[in-house]
Protein backbone atom coordinates (compact mmCIF):
# COMPACT_ATOMS: atom_id res chain seq x y z
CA UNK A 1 24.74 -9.56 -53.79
CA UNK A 2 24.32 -5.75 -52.95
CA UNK A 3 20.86 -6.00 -51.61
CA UNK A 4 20.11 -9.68 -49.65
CA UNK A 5 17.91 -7.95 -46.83
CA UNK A 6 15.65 -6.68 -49.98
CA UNK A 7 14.78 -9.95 -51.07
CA UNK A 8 12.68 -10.37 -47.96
CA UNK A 9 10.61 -7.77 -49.16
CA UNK A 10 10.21 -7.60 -53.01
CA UNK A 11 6.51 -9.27 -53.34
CA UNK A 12 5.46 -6.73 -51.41
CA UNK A 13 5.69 -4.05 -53.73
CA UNK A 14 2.08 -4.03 -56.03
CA UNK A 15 2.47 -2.63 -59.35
CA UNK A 16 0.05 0.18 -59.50
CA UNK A 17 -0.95 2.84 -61.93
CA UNK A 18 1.62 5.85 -61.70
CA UNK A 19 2.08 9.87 -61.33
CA UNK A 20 4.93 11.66 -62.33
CA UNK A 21 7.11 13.03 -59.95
CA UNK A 22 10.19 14.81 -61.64
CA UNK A 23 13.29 15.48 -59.84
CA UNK A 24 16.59 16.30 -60.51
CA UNK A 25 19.72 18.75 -59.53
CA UNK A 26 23.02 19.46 -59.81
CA UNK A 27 25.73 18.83 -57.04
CA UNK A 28 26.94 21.18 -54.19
CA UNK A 29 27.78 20.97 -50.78
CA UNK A 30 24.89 19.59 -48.31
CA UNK A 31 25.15 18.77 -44.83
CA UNK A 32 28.60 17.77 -45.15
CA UNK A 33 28.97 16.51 -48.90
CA UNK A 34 31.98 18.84 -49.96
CA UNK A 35 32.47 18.14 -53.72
CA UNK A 36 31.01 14.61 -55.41
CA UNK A 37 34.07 12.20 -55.11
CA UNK A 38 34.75 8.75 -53.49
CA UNK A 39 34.92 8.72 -49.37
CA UNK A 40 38.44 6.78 -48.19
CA UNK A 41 36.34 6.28 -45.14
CA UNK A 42 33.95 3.97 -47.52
CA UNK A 43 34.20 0.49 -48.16
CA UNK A 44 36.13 -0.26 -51.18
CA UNK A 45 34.54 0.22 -54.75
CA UNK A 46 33.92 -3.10 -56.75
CA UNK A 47 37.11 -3.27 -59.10
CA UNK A 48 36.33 -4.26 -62.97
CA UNK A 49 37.85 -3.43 -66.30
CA UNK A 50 36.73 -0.28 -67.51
CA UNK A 51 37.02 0.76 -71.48
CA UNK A 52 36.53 4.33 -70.77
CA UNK A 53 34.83 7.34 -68.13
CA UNK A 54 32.41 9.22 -67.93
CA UNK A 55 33.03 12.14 -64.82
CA UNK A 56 29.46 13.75 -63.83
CA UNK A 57 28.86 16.04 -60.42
CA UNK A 58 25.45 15.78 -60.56
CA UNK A 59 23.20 15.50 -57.46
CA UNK A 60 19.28 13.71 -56.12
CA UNK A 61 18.49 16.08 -53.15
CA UNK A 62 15.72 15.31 -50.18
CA UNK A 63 14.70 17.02 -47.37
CA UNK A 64 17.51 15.39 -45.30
CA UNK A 65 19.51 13.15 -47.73
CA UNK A 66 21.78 14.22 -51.12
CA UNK A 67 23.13 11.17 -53.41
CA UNK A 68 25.58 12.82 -55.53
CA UNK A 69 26.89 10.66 -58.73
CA UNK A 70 30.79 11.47 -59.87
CA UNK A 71 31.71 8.91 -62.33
CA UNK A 72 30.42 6.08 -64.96
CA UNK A 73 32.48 3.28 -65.76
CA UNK A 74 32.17 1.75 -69.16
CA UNK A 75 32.34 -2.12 -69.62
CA UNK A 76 32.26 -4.48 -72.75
CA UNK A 77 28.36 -4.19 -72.54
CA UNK A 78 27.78 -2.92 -69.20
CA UNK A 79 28.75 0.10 -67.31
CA UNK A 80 29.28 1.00 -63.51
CA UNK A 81 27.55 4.02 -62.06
CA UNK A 82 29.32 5.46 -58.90
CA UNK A 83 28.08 7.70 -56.46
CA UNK A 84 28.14 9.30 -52.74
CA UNK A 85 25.55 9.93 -50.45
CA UNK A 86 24.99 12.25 -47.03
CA UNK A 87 22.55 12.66 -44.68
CA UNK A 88 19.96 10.74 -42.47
CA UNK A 89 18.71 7.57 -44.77
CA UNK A 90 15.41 6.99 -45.48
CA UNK A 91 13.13 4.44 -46.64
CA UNK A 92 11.19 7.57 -47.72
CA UNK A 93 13.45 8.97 -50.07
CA UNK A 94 12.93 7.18 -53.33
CA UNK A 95 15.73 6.62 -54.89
CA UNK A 96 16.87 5.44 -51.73
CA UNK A 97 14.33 2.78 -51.17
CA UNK A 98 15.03 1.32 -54.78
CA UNK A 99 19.17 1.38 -54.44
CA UNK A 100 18.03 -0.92 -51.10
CA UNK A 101 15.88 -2.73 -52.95
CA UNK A 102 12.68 -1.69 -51.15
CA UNK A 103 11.23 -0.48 -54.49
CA UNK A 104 11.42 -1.16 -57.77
CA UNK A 105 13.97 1.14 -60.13
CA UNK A 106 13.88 1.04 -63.90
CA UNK A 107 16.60 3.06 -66.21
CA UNK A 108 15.95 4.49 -69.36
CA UNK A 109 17.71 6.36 -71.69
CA UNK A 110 16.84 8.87 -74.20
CA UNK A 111 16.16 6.83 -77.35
CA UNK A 112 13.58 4.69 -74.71
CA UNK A 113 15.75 1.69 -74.17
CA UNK A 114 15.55 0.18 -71.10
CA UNK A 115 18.87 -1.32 -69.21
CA UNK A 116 19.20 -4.11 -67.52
CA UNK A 117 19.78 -3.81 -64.04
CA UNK A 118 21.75 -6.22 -62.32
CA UNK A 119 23.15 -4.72 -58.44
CA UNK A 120 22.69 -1.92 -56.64
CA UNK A 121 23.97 -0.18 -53.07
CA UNK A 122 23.27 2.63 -50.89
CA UNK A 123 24.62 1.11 -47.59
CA UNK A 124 25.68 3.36 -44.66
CA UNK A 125 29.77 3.11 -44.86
CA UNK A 126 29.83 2.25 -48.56
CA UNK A 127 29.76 4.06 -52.04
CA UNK A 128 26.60 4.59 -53.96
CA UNK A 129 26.98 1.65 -56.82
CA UNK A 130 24.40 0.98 -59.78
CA UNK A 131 25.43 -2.04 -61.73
CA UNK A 132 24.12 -2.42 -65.41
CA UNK A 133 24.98 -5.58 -67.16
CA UNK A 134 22.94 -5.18 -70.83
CA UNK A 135 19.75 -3.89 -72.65
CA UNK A 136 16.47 -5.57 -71.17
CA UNK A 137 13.73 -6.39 -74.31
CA UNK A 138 13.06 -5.70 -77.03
CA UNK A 139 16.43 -5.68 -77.75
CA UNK A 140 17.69 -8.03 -75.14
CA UNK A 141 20.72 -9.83 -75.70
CA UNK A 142 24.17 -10.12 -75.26
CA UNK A 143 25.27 -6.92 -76.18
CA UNK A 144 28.84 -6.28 -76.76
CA UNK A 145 30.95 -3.04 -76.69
CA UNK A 146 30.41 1.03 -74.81
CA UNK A 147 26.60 0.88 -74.33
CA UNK A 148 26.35 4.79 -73.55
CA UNK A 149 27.99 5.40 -77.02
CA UNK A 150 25.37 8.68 -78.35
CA UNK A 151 23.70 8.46 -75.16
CA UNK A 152 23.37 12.17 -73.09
CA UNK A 153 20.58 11.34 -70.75
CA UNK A 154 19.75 7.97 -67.96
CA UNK A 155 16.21 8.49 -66.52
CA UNK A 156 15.96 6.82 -63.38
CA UNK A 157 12.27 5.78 -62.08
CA UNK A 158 11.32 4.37 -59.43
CA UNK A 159 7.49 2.89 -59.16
CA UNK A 160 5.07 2.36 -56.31
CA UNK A 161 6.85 5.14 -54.16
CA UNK A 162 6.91 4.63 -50.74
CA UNK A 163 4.71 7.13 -48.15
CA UNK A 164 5.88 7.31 -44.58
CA UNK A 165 2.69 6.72 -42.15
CA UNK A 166 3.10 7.53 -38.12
CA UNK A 167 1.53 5.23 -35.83
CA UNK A 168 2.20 4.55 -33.34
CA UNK A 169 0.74 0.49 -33.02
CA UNK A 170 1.16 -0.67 -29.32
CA UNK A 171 1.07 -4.40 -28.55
CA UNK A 172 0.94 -4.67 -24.73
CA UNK A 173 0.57 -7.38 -22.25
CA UNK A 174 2.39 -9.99 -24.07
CA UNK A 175 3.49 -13.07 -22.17
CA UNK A 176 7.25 -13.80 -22.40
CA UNK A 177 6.52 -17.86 -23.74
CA UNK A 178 7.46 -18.94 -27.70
CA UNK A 179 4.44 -19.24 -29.55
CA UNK A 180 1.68 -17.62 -31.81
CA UNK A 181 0.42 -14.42 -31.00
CA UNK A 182 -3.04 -12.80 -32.01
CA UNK A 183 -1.89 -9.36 -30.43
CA UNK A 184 -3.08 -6.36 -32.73
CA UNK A 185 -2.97 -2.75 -32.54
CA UNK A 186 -4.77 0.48 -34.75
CA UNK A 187 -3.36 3.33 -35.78
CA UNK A 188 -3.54 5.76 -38.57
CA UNK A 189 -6.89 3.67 -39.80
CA UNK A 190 -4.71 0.35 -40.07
CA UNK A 191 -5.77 -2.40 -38.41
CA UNK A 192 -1.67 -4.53 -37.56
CA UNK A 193 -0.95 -7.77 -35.73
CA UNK A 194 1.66 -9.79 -34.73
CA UNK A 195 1.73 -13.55 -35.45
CA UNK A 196 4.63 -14.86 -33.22
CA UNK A 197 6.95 -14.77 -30.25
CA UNK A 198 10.30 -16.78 -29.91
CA UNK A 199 12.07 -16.42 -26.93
CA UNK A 200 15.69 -17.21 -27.02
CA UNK A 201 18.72 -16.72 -24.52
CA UNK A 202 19.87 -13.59 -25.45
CA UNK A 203 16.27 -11.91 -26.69
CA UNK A 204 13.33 -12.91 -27.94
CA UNK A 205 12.14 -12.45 -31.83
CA UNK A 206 8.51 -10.95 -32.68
CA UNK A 207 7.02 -12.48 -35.93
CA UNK A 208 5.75 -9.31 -37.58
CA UNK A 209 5.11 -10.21 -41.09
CA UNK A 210 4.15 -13.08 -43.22
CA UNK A 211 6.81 -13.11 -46.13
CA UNK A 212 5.38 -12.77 -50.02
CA UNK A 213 2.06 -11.08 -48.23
CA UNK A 214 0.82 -8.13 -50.25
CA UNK A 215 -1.86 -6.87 -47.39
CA UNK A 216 -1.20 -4.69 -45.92
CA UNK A 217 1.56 -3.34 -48.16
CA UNK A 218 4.16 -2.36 -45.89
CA UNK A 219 7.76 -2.41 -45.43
CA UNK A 220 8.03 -3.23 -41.88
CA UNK A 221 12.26 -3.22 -41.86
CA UNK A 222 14.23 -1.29 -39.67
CA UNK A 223 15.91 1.50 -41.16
CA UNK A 224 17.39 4.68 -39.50
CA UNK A 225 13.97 5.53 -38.96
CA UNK A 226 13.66 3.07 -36.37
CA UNK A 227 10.44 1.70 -37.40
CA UNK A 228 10.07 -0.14 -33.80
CA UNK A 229 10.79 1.81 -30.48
CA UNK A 230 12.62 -0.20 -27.89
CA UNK A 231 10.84 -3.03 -26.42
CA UNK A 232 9.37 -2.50 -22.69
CA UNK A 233 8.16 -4.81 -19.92
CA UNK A 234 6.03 -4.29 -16.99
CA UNK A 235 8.80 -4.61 -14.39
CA UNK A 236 10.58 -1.41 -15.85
CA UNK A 237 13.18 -3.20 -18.44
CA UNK A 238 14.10 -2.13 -21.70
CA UNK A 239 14.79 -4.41 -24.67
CA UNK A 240 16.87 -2.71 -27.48
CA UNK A 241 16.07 -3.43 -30.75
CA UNK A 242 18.53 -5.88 -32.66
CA UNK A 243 17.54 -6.72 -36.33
CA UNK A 244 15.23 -7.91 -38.47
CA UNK A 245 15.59 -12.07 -39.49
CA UNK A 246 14.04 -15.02 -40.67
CA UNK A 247 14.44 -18.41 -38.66
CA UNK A 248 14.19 -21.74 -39.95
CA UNK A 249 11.80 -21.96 -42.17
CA UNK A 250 9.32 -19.60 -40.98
CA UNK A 251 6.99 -17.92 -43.30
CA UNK A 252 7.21 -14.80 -41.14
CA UNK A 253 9.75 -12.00 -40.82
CA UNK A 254 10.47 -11.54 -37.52
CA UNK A 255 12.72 -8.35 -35.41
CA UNK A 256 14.62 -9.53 -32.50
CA UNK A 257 15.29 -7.62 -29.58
CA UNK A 258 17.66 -7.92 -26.66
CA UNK A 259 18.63 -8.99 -23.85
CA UNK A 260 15.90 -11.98 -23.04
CA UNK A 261 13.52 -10.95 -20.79
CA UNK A 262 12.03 -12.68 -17.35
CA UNK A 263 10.17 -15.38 -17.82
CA UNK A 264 7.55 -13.90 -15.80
CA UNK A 265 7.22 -10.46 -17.32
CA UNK A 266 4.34 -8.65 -19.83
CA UNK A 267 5.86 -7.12 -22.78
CA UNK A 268 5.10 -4.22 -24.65
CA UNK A 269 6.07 -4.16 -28.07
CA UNK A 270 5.51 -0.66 -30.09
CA UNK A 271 5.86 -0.46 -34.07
CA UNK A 272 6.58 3.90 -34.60
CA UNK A 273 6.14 4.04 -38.22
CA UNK A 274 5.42 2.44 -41.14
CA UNK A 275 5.90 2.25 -44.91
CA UNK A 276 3.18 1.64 -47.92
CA UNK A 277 3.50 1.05 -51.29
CA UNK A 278 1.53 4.23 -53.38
CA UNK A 279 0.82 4.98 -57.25
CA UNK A 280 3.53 7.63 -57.33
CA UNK A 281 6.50 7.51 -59.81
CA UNK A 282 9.43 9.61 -59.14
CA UNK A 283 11.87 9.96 -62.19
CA UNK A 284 15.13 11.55 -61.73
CA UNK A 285 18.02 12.03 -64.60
CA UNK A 286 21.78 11.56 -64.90
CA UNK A 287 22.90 13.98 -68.20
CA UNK A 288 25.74 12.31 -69.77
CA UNK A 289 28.14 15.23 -71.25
């Protein structure tokens, strides 16, 4: 599966009423993206028989971040979307967040019919891939043959857009000794906590989040953003920040730092920024030629 760290966050997302946001351009060179073709420094492109293609050169720009799309593959009833991206990722950027998984993505195209959508990537080191494997209902079933036969236009949306909000929340004083924690923090008017420590020989895991919880609605995940700053104790050490994981069967997501820490030290644990769910849509088109 293309997007395994998103299923720790998909109940998170509320659907809410939406706003139109409209967005979409053609491709050119930004911040390094010199024409809209595959990178040989990117992991390989999933391999499948292909009936016929479709070349675009068509680009979603942000303030910092350009996805450009150069070619559809056509399955028997399903096609492969293929793409390239540049720039500093973000959460933040819509279409980004969805190809993660973060937020939901629907595709649409001009006649209304929805597609089903079945994989999606937008990993540092690999290709921009959106996998559709059929037509989602009214008219869902097995559906044989070029489904982009007539079709000129894919309308990508993306609901419940993500809004970036600065903290920062500092959680100081914290004993280095597994257990609960009832450590909170307040910034930006949002009241955070965190629920757990785990101490473990090479770092220690802070239970952040209780998985499936829609309050608040945040995506607390690391992303180049660096949502956490490096960890910090009161004898002067610094405790890099790892990855976000579950363990066992622990209804909380947790982010592990490293190295472990003295047994004897206070630990101050800072989340920067964070990441709620809105009522904003943002739409933005493919046009097929």
């Amino acid at each position: 599966m293309f997007r395994d760290e998103a299923h720790l966050m998909r109940a998170l997302i509320r659907p809410l009423a939406a706003v139109a946001l409209v967005v979409s351009s053609a491709c050119g060179s930004l911040q390094g993206l010199t024409g809209c073709t595959a990178d040989a420094s990117e992991s390989p492109i999933p391999s499948m028989p292909s009936t016929r293609t479709i070349q675009l050169d068509q680009r979603w720009a942000a303030e910092n971040r350009s996805v450009c799309f150069y070619e559809i593959r056509i399955t028997d009833g399903g096609f492969l979307i293929l793409g390239h991206a540049a720039g500093q990722t973000s959460i933040g950027d819509p279409w980004h967040a969805a190809l993660r998984g973060f937020s939901r993505m629907r595709i649409f195209d001009e006649a209304s019919r929805e597609y089903a959508l079945s994989s999606t990537s937008d990993r540092p080191g690999h290709g921009t891939v959106v996998y559709v494997d059929g037509l989602l209902p009214p008219t869902r079933q097995q559906v044989k043959g070029d489904l982009l036969t007539g079709v000129h236009q894919l309308t990508f949306q993306v609901d419940n857009v993500l809004d970036k909000v600065d903290g920062p929340w500092s959680f100081d004083n914290i004993p280095v000794r597994s257990g609960p924690l009832s450590a909170t923090a307040t910034a930006a008017g949002r009241d955070l906590r965190l629920y757990d420590l785990i101490v473990k020989p090479d770092g220690f895991s802070v239970g952040f989040m209780e998985l499936g919880s829609s309050y608040p609605p945040f995506v607390g995940i690391r992303s180049p953003y660096n949502e956490f700053s490096p960890a910090h104790d009161d004898k002067g050490n610094t405790y890099a920040v790892v990855a976000p994981e579950q363990i066992g069967t622990s209804a909380l997501l947790y982010m592990k730092f490293a190295p472990a820490p003295p047994p004897d030290a206070k630990l101050t644990i800072t989340l920067d920024r964070i990441f709620v769910s809105s009522d904003r849509t943002w739409r933005g088109s493919l046009f097929l030629p």
